[in-house]
Protein backbone atom coordinates (compact mmCIF):
# COMPACT_ATOMS: atom_id res chain seq x y z
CA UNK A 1 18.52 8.25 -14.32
CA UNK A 2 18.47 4.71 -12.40
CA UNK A 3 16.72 3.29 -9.66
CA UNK A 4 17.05 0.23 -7.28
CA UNK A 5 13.31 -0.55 -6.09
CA UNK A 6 12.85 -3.15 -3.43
CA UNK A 7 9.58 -4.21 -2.90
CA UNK A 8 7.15 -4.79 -5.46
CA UNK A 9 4.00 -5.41 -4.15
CA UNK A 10 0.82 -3.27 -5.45
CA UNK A 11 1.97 0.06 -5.45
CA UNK A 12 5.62 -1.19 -5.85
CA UNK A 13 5.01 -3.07 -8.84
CA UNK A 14 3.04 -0.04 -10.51
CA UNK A 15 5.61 2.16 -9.86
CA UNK A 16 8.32 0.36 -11.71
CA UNK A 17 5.48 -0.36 -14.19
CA UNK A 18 5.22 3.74 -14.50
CA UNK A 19 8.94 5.13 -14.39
CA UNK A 20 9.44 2.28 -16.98
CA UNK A 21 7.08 3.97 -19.59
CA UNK A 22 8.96 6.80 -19.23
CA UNK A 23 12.10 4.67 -20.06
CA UNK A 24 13.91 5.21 -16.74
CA UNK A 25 15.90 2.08 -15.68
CA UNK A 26 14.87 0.04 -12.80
CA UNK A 27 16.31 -2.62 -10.81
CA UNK A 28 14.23 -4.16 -8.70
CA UNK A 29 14.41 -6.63 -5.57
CA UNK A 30 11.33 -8.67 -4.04
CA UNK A 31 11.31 -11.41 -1.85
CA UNK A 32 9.54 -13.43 -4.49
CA UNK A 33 12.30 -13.73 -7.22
CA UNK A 34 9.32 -15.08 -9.41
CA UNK A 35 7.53 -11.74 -9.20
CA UNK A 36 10.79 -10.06 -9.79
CA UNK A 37 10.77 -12.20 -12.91
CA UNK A 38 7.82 -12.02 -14.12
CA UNK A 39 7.65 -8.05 -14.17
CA UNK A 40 10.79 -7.76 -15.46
CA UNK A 41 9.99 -10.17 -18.53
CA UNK A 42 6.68 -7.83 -18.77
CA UNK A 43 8.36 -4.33 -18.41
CA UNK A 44 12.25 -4.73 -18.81
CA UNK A 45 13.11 -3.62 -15.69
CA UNK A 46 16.33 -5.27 -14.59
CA UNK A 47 15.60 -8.29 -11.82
CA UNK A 48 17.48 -8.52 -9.13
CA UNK A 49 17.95 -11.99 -6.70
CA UNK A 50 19.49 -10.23 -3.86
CA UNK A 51 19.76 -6.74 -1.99
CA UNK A 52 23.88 -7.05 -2.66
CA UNK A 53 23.50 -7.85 -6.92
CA UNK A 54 21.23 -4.36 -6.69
CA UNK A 55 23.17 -2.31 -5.09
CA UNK A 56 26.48 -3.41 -7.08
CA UNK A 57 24.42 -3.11 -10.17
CA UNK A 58 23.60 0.38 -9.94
CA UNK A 59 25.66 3.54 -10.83
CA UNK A 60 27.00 5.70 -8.25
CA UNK A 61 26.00 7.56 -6.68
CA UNK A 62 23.43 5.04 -5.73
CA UNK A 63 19.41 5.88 -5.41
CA UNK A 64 17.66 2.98 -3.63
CA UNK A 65 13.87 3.00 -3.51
CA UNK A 66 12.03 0.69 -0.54
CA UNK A 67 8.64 0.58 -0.77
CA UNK A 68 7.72 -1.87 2.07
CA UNK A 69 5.52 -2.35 4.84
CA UNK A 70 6.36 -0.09 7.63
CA UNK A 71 7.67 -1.61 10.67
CA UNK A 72 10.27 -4.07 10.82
CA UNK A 73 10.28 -5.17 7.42
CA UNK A 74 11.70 -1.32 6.11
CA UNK A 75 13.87 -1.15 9.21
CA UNK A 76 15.09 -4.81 8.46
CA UNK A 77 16.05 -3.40 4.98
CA UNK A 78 17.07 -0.03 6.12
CA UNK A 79 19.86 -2.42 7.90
CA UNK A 80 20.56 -4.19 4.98
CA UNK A 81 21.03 -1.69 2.23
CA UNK A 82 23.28 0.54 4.84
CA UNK A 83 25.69 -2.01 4.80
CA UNK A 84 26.57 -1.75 1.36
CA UNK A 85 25.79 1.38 -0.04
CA UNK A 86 28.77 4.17 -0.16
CA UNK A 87 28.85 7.90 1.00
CA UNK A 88 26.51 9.98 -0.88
CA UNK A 89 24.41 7.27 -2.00
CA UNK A 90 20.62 7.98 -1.48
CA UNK A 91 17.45 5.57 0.42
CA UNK A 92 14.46 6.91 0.00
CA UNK A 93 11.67 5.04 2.35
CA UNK A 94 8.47 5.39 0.31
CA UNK A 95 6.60 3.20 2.95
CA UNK A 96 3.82 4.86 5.29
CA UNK A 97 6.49 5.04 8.17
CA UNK A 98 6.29 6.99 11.51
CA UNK A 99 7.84 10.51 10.57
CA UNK A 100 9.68 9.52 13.80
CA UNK A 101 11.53 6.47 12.73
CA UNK A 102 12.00 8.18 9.50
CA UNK A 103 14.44 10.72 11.47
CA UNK A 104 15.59 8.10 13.31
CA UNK A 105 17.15 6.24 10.28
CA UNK A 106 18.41 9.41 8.67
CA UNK A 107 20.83 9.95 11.70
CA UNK A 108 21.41 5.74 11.33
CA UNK A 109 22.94 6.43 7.56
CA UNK A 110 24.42 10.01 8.17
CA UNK A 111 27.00 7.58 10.49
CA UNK A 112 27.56 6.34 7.10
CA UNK A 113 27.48 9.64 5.23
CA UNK A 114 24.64 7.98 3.39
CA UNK A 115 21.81 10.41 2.47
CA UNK A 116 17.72 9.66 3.24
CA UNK A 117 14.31 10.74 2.21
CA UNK A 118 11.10 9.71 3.63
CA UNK A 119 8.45 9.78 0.63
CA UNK A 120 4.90 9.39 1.82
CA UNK A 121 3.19 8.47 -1.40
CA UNK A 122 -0.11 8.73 -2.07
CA UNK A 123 -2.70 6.72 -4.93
CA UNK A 124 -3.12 3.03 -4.13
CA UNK A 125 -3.88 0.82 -7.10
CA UNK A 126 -4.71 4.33 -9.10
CA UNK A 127 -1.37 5.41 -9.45
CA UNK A 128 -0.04 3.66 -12.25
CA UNK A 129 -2.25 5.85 -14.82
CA UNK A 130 -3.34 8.54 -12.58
CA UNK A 131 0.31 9.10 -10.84
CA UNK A 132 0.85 9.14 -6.81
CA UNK A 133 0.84 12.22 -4.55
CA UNK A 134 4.21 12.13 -3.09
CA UNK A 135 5.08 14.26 0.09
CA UNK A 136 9.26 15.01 0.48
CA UNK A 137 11.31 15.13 3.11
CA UNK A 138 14.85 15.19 3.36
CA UNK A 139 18.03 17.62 2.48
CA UNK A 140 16.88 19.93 -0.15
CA UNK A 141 20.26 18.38 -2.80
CA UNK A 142 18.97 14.68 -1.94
CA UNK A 143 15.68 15.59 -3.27
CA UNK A 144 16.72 18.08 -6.45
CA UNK A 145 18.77 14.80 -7.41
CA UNK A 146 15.91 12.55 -7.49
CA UNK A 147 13.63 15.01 -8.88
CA UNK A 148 13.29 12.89 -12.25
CA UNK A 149 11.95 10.34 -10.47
CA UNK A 150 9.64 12.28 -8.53
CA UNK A 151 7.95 13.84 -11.41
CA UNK A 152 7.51 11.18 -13.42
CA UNK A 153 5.11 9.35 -10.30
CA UNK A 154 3.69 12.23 -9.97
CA UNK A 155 0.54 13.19 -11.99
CA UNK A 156 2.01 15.89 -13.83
CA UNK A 157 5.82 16.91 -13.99
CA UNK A 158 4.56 20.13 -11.74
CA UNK A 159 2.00 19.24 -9.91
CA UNK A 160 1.19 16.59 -7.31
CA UNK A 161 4.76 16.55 -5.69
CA UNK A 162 6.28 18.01 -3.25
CA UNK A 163 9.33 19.00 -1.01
CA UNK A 164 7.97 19.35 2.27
CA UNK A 165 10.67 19.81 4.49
CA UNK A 166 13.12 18.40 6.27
CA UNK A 167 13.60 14.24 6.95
CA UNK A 168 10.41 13.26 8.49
CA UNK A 169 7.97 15.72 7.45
CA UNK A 170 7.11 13.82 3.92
CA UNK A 171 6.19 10.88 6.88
CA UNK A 172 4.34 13.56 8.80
CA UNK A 173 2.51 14.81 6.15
CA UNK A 174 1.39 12.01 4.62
CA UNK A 175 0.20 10.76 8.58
CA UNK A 176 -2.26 14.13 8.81
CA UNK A 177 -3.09 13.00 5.23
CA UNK A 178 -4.81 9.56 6.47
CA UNK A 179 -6.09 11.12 9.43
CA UNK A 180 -8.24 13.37 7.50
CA UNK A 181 -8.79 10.26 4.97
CA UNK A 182 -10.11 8.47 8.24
CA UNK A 183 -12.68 11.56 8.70
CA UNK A 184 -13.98 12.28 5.09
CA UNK A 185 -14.49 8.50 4.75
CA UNK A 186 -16.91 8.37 8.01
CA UNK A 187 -18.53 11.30 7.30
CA UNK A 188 -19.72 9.48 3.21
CA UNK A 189 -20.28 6.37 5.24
CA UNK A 190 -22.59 7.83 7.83
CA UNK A 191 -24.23 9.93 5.36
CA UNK A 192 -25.18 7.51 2.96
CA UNK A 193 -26.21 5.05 6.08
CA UNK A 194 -28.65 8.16 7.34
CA UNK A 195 -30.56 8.52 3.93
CA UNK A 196 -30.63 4.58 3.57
CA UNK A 197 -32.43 4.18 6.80
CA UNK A 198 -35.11 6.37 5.44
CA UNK A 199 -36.86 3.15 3.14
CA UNK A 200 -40.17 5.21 2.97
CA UNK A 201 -38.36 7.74 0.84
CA UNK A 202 -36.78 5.08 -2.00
CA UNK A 203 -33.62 6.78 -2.07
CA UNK A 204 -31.28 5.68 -4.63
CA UNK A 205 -28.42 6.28 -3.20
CA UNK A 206 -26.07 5.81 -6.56
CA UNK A 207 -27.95 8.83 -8.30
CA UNK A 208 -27.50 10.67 -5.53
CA UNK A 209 -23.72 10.09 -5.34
CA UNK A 210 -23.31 10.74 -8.67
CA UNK A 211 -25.92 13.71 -8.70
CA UNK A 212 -23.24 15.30 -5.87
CA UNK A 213 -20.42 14.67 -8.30
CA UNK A 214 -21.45 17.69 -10.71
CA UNK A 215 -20.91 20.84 -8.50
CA UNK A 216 -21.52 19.72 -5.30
CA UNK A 217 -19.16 21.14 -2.39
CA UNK A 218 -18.46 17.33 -0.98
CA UNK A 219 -17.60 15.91 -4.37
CA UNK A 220 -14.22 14.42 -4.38
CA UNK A 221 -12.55 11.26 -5.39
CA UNK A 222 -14.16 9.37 -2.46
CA UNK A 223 -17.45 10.31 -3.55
CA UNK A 224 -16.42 8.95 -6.73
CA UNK A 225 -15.80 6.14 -5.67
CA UNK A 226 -19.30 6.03 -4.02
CA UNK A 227 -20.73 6.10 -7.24
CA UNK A 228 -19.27 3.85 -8.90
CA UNK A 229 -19.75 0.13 -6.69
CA UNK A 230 -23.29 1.90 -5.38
CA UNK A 231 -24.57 1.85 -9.17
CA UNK A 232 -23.63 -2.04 -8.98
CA UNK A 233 -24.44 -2.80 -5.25
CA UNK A 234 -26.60 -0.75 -2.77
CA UNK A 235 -27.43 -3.45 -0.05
CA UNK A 236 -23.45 -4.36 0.81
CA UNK A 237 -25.20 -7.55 1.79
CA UNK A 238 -22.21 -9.60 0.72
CA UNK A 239 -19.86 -7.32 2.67
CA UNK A 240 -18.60 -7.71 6.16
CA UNK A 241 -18.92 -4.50 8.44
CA UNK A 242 -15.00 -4.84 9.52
CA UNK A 243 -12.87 -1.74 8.63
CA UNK A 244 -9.06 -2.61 9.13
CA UNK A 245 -6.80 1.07 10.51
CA UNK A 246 -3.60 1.42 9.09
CA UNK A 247 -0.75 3.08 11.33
CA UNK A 248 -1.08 6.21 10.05
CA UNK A 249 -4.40 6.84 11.33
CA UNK A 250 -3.33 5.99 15.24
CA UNK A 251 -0.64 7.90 15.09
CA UNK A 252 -2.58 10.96 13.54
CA UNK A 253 -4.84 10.93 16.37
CA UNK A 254 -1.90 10.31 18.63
CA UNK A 255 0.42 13.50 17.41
CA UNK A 256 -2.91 15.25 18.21
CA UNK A 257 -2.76 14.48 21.91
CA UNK A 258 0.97 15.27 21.91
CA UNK A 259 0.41 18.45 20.51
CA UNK A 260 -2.49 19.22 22.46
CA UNK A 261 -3.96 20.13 18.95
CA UNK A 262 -8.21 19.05 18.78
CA UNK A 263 -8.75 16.58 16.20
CA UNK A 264 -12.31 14.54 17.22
CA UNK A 265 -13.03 14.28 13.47
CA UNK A 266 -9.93 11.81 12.97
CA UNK A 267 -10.10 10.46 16.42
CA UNK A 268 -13.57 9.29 16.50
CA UNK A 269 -12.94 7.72 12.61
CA UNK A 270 -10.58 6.10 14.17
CA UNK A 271 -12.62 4.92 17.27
CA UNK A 272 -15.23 3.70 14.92
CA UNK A 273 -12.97 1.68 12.75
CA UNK A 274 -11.97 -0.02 16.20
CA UNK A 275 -15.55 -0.71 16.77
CA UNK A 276 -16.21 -2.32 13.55
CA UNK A 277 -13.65 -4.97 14.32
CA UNK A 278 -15.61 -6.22 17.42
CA UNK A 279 -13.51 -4.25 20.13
CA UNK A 280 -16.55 -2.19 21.48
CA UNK A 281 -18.49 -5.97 21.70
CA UNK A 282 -17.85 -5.98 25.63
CA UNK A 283 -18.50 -2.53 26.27
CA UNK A 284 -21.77 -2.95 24.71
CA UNK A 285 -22.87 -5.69 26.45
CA UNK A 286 -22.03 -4.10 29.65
CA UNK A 287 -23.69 -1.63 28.87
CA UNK A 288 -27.09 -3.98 28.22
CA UNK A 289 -26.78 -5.40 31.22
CA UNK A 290 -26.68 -1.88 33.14
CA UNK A 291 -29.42 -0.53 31.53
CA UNK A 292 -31.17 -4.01 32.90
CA UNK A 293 -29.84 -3.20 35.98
CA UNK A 294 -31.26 -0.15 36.52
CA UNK A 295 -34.44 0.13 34.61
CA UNK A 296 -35.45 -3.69 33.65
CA UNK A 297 -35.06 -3.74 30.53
CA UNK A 298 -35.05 -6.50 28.42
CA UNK A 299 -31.59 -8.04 27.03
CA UNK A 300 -31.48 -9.25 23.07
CA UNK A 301 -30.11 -12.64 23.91
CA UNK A 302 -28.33 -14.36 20.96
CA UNK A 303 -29.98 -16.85 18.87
């Protein structure tokens, strides 16, 4: 089996790094021909200077792999590569698109006869040796065709993979996915942040993470994570209390309105994330200057 992969950032890179170990022939495309380079001189996968050498290079019928930011950059690409692959020819958009969109651009390349799959893929910088969680959608012969692919990113040729559905619902999937991310990583944050404040009790907070790890009902890979930079850091002094939100994350909390379906959990991870980069600085001091206003009370003026 052969693959055209365009993009090769992080996860992009590792993923040609991991279907090559299992000998499957890439051809990649990145906007930096010198990182095209360089990987393929590391892993032999075959580099690419354009979108148009790529495509022509691979076999039909054609399996293109984008794994790009979402936004314009896919759908700029999504453009692209539907002007020159054929009927029958397969994009799969492994990005962290809106499900949305996703259907969107299947109807785009049906015009064309051309066939699409939104992957939502799963394991960050992990992946390489641990595989990714990948959540399907698309036409249930699309996917069967690229199933070598899929279970060699996987973890294990049957397990941590799957066909979810339809076009859109891998996108969907992996959206609920980071909205429940959003939630299990507020609730570790705040709980560590509780037993820090109590400094009479001494708590070392990276046996206790790694105490939960052995049986506990919250352990998880999160938690493992916990452990591991707490045993090296506890303070965080050196780290700024800014916490970017990805798409996915909005638009979790979003389909929950829409559905009418309660989510506060997500939603309010989501809220705090905004308030960590400065957006709930007004509303706070507005808030000073009522409590002033009403009662008298002292403002903390800046130094």
């Amino acid at each position: 089996m052969e693959l055209g992969l365009i993009g090769l950032g992080r996860m992009g890179a590792n993923m040609a790094r991991r279907l090559r170990r299992a000998d499957i022939k890439v051809t990649a495309f990145n906007r930096s021909f010198d990182v095209t380079q360089s990987l393929a001189e590391e892993t032999g996968i075959i580099a690419a200077k354009s979108v148009k050498e790529l495509v022509e290079m691979l076999p039909v019928p054609r399996v293109v792999w984008l794994m790009l930011p979402a936004g314009d950059i896919t759908q700029h690409y999504v453009d692209e590569v539907t002007l020159l692959l054929k009927a029958d020819d397969i994009l799969v958009d492994g990005a962290n698109s809106h499900y949305k969109d996703s259907m969107r651009r299947a109807g785009q390349l049906a015009e064309h006869a051309i066939h699409f799959i939104d992957a939502g893929v799963s394991g960050g910088v992990w992946g390489l040796e641990n595989g990714y969680a990948l959540m399907i959608g698309g036409e249930a012969e699309s996917v069967q065709y690229i199933e070598p692919i899929l279970k060699i990113l996987a973890p294990a040729a049957d397990k941590g993979w799957l066909h979810c559905g339809p076009v859109g619902s891998g996108h969907y999937t992996k959206m609920v996915h980071n909205g429940i991310e959003y939630g299990m990583m507020q609730a570790y944050a705040e709980g560590f942040a509780l037993m820090r404040s109590r400094e009479d009790f001494a708590l070392d907070l990276a046996a206790i993470a790694e105490a939960w790890r052995h049986g506990s009902v919250v352990r998880s890979w999160l938690l493992d994570l916990n452990a591991e930079f707490l045993q090296k850091d506890q303070t965080l002094d050196d780290v700024e209390a800014y916490v970017a939100d990805s798409g996915e994350g909005r638009w979790a909390a979003l389909e929950a309105v829409e559905q009418g379906i309660p989510a506060p959990v997500m939603s309010l991870a989501l809220m705090m994330r905004f308030a960590s980069q400065g957006n709930n600085d007004y509303a706070a001091k507005l808030l000073a200057m009522m409590r002033k206003g009403f009662g008298g009370h002292e403002l903390k003026q800046k130094e």
